[in-house]
Protein backbone atom coordinates (compact mmCIF):
# COMPACT_ATOMS: atom_id res chain seq x y z
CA UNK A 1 69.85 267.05 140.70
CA UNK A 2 68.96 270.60 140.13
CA UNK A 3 67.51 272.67 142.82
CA UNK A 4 65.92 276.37 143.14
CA UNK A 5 65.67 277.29 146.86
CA UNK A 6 63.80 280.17 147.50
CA UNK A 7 64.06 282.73 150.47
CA UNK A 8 63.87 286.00 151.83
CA UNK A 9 59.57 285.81 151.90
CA UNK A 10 57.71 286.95 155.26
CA UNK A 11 55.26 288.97 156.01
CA UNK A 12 55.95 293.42 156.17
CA UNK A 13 53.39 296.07 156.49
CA UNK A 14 52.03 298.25 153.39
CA UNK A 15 55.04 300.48 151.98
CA UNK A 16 57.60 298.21 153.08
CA UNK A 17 60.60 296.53 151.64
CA UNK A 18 61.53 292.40 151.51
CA UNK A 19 64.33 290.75 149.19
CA UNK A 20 63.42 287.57 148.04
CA UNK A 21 66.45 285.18 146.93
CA UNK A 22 67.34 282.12 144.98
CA UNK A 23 69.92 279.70 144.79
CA UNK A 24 70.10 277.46 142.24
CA UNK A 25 72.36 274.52 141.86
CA UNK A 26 72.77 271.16 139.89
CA UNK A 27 72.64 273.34 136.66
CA UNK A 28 75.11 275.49 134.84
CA UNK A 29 73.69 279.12 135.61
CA UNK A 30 75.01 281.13 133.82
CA UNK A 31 72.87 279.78 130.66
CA UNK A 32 69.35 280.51 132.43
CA UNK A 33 67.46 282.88 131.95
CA UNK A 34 65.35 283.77 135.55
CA UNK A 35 62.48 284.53 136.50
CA UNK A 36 60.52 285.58 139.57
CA UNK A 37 56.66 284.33 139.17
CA UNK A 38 53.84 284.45 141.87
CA UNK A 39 50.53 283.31 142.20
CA UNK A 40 48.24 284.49 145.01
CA UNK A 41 44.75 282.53 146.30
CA UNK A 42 42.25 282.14 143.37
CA UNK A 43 44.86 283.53 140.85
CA UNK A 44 47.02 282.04 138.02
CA UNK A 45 50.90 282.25 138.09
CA UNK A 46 52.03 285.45 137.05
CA UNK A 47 55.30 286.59 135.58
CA UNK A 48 56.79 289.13 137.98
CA UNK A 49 60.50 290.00 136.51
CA UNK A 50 62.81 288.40 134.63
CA UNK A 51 66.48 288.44 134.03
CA UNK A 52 68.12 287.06 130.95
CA UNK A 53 71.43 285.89 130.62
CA UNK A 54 73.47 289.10 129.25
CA UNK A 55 71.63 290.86 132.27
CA UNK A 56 68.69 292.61 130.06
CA UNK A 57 65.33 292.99 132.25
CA UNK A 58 61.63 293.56 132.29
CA UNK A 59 58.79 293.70 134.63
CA UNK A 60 55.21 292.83 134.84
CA UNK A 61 53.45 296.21 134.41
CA UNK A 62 52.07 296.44 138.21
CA UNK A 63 55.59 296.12 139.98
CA UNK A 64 57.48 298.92 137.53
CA UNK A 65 59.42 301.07 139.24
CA UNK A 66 58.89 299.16 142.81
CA UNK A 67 60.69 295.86 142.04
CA UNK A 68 64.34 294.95 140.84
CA UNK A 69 65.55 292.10 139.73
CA UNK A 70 69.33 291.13 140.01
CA UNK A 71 71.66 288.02 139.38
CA UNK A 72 75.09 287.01 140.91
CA UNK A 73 76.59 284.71 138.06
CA UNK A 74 79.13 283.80 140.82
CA UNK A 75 77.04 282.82 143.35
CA UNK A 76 74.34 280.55 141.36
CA UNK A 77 71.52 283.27 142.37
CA UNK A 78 68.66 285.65 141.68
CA UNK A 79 67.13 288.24 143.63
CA UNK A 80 63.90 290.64 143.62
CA UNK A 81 64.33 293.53 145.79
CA UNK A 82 60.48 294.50 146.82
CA UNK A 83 59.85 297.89 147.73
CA UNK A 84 56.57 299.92 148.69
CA UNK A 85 55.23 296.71 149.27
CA UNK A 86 51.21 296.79 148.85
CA UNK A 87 48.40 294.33 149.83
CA UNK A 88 48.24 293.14 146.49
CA UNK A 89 51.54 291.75 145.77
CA UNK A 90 50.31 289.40 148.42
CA UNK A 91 51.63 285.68 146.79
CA UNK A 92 53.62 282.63 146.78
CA UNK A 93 56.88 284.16 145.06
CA UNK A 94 58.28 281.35 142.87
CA UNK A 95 62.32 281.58 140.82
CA UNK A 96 62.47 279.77 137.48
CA UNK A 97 64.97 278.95 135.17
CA UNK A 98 64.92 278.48 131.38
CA UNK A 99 67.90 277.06 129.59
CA UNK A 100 68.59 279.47 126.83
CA UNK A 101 69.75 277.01 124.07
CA UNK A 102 66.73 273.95 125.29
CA UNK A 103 64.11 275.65 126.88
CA UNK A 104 64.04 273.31 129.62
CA UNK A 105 62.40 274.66 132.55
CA UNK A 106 63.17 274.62 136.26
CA UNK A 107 60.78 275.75 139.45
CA UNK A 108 61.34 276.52 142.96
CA UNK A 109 59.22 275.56 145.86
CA UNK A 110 58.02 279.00 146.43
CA UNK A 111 58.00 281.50 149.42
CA UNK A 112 54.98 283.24 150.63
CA UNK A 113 55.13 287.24 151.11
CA UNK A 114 52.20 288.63 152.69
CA UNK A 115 51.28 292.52 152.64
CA UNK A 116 49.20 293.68 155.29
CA UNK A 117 47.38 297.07 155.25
């Protein structure tokens, strides 16, 4: 059974930091591609960061510079370190994973990380 749990979220005051993390298990990770997404109130799921495999990166254009991504092959996890946190990354923070070779997709429950001003 393959699982994504997702932690870290909370709530931090403008200009603050929070890691989110995610553990994966029941799948072979080192053969995903991840992915942090979020969605907040009203809004579609957005695309965050992502991570692929060989450890190449990119980032949604409002988190560059602010956010980084990271993987531990040897621990079955993903992280986004958030820093200068604003009001508007406000979301549900969700990990995916992709199998490179099938494409089959995999979602966390999601963790909420609220901004205040």
């Amino acid at each position: 059974q393959v699982q994504l749990v997702e932690s870290g979220g909370g709530r931090v005051q403008a200009g603050g930091s929070l890691r989110v993390s995610c553990a994966a298990s029941g799948i072979i990770f080192s053969i995903y591609n991840m992915g942090w997404y979020r969605q907040a109130p009203g809004k579609q799921r957005e695309l965050v960061a992502h991570i692929t495999t060989d450890g190449s990166v990119n980032y949604a254009d409002s988190v560059k510079g602010r956010f980084t991504i990271s993987r531990d092959n040897a621990k079955n996890s993903v992280y986004l370190q958030m820093n200068s946190l604003e009001p508007e990354d406000t979301a549900v923070y969700y990990c995916n994973a992709e199998n490179r070779f099938t494409h089959r997709s995999y979602w966390g429950q999601g963790t909420q990380v609220t901004v205040s001003s």
